[in-house]
C-alpha atoms as a PDB file:
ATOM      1  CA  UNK A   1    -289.326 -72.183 -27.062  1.00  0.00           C
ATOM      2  CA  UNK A   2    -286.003 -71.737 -25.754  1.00  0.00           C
ATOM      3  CA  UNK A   3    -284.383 -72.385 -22.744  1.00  0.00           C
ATOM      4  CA  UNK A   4    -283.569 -68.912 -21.771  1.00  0.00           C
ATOM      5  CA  UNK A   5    -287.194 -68.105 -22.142  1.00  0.00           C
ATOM      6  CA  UNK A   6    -288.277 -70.307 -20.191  1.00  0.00           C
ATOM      7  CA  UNK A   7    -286.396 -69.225 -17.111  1.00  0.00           C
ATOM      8  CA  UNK A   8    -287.743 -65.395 -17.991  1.00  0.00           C
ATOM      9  CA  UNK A   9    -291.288 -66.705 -18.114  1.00  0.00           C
ATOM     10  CA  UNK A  10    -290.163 -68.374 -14.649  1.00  0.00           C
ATOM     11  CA  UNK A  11    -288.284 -65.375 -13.373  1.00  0.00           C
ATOM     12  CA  UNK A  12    -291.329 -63.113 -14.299  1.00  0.00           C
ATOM     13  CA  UNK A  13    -294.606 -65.411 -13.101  1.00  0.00           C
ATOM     14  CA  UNK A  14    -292.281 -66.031 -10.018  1.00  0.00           C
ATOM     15  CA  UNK A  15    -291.878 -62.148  -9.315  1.00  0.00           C
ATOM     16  CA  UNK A  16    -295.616 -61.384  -9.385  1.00  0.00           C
ATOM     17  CA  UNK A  17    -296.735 -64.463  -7.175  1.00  0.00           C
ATOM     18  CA  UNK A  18    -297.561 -66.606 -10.236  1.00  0.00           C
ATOM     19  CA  UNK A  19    -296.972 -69.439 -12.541  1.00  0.00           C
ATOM     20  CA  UNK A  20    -296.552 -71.153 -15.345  1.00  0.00           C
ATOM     21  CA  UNK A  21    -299.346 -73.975 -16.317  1.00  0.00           C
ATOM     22  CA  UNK A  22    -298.914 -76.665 -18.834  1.00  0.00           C
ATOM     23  CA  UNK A  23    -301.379 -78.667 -20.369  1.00  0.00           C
ATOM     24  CA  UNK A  24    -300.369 -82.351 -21.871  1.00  0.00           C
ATOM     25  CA  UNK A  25    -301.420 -84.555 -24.901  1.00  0.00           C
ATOM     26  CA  UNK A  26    -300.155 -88.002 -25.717  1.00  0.00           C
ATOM     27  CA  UNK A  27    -297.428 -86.480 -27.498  1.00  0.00           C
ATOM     28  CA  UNK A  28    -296.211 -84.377 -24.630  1.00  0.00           C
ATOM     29  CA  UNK A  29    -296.718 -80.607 -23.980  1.00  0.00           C
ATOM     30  CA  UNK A  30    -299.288 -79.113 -26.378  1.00  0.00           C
ATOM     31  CA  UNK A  31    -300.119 -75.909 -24.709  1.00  0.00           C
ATOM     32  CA  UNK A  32    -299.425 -72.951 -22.184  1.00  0.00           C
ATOM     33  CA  UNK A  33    -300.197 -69.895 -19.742  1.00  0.00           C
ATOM     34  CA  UNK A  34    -297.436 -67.550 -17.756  1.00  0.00           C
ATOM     35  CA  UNK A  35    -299.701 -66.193 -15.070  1.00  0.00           C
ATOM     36  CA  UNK A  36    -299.448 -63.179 -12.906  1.00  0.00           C
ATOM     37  CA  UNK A  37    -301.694 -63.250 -10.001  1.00  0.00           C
ATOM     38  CA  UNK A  38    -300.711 -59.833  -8.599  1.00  0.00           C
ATOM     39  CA  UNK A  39    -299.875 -56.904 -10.958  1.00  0.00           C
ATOM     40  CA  UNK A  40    -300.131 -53.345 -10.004  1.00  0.00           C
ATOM     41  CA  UNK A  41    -301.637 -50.703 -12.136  1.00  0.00           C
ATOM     42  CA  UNK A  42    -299.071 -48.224 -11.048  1.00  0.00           C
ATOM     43  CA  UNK A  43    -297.009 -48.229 -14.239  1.00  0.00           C
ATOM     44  CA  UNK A  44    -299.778 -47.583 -16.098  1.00  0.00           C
ATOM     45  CA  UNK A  45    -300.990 -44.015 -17.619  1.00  0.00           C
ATOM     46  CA  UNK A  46    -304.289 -42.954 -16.552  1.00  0.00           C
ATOM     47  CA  UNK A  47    -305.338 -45.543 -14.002  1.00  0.00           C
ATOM     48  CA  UNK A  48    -305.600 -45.196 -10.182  1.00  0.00           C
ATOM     49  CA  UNK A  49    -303.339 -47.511  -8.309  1.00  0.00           C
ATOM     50  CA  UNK A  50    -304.961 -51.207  -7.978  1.00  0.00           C
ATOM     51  CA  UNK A  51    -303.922 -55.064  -8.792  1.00  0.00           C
ATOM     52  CA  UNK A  52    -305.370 -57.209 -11.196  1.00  0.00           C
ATOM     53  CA  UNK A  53    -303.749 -60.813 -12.269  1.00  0.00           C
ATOM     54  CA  UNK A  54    -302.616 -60.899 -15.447  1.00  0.00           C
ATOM     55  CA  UNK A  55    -302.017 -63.365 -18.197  1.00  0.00           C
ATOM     56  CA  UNK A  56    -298.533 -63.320 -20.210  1.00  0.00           C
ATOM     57  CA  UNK A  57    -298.960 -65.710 -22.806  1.00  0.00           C
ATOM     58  CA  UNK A  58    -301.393 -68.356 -23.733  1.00  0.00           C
ATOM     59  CA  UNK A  59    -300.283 -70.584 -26.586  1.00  0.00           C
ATOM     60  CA  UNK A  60    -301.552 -73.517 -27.819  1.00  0.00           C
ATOM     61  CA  UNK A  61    -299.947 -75.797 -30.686  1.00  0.00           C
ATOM     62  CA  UNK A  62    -301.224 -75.483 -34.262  1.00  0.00           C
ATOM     63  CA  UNK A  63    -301.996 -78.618 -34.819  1.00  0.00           C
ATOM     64  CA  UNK A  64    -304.044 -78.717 -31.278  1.00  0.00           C
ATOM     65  CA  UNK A  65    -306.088 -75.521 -31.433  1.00  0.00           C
ATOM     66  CA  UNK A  66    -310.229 -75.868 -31.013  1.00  0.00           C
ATOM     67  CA  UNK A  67    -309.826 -78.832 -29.443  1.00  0.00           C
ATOM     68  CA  UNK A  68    -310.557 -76.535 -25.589  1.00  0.00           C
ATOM     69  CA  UNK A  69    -307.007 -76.755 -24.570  1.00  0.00           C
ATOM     70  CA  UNK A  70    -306.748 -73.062 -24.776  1.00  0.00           C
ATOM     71  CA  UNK A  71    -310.290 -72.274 -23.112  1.00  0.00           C
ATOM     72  CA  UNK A  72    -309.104 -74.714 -19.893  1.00  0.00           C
ATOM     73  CA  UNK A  73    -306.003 -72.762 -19.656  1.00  0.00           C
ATOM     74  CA  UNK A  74    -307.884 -69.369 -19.628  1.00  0.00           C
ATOM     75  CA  UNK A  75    -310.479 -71.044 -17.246  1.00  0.00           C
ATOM     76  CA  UNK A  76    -307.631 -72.008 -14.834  1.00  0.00           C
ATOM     77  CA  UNK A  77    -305.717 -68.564 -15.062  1.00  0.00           C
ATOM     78  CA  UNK A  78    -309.270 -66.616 -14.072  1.00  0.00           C
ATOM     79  CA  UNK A  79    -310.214 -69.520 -11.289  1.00  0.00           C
ATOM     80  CA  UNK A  80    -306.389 -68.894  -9.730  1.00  0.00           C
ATOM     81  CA  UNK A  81    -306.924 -65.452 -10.116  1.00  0.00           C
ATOM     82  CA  UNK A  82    -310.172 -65.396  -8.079  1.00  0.00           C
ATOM     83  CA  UNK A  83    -308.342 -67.400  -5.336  1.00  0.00           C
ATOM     84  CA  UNK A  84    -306.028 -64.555  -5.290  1.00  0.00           C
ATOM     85  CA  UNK A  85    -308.738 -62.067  -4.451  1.00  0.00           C
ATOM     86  CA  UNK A  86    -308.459 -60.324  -7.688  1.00  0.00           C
ATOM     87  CA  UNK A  87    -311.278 -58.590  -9.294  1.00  0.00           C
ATOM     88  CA  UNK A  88    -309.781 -58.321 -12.749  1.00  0.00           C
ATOM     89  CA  UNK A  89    -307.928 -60.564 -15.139  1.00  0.00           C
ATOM     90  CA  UNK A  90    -306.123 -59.024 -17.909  1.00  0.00           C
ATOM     91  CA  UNK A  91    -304.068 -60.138 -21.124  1.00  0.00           C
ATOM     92  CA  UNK A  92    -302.736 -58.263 -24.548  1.00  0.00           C
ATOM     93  CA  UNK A  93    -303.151 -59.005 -27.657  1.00  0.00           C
ATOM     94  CA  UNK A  94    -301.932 -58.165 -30.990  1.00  0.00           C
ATOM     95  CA  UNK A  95    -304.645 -56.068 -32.599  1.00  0.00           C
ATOM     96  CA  UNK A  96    -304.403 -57.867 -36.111  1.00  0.00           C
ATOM     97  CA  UNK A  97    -304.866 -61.234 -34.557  1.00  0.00           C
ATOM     98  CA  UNK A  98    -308.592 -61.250 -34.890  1.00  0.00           C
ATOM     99  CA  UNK A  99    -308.875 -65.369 -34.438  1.00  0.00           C
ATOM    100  CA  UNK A 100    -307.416 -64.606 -30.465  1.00  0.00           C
ATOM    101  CA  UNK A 101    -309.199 -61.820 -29.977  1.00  0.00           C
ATOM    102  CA  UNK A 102    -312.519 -63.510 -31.152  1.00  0.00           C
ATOM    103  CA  UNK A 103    -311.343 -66.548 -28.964  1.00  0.00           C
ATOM    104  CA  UNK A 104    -311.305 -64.213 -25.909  1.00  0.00           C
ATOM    105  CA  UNK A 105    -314.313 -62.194 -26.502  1.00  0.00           C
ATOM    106  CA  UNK A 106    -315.897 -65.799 -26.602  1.00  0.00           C
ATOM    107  CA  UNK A 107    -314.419 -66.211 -23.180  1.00  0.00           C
ATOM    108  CA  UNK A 108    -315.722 -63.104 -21.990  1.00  0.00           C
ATOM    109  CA  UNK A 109    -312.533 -60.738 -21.899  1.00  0.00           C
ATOM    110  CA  UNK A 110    -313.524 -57.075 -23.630  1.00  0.00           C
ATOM    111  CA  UNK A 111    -311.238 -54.830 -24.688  1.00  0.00           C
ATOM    112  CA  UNK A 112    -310.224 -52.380 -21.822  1.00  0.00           C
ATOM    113  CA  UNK A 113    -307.103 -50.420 -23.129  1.00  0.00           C
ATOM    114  CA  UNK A 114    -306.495 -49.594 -27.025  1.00  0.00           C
ATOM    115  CA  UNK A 115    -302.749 -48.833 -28.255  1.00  0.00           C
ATOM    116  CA  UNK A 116    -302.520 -47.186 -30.933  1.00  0.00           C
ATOM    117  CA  UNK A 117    -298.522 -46.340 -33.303  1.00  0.00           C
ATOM    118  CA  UNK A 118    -297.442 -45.262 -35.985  1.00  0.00           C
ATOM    119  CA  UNK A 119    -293.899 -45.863 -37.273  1.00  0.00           C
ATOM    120  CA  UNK A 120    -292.002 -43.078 -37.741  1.00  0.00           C
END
């Protein structure tokens, strides 16, 4: 990850009261979550206005998947999300990327908003 992301992902989490968690193996960092504790649903088509937190990315390395390092950093995006008062915690996903989507269906996210393209 590059530099200049970095500073986005810090820029961004920063701008909607959030931030950026880190979890670390004996190797150094192995895995990440931007989080968003207050997002407003104003932007978005068809919704009343309301906040919900809001997780950017979750990534975990490769090599150090199903070991629970992505499950803690889920855990501790929904408990700082509750201490924000938020009713809702939301994330995206690719829709071909069944082995996340299975991951977060096992941690109790459902699908709330489908997206569907075509390319012209």
């Amino acid at each position: 990850m590059g530099a200049s992301y970095i500073d986005h992902l810090k820029q961004e989490t920063a701008k909607a009261q959030g931030r950026i968690l880190v979890a670390e193996g004996p190797a150094g960092i192995v895995g990440y979550a931007s989080f968003h504790a207050v997002v407003s649903s104003e932007d978005e088509q068809d919704e009343i206005p309301y906040s919900h937190s809001y997780v950017g990315d979750l990534g975990v390395l490769a090599s150090c998947r199903s070991q629970g390092i992505g499950g803690a950093l889920l855990e501790a995006c929904e408990a700082l999300a509750r201490q924000a008062g938020q009713r809702w915690l939301r994330l995206s996903v690719l829709a071909g990327n069944n082995r996340a989507r299975a991951f977060y269906r096992r941690h109790g996210l459902q699908e709330h908003l489908i997206t569907l393209e075509k390319e012209l």
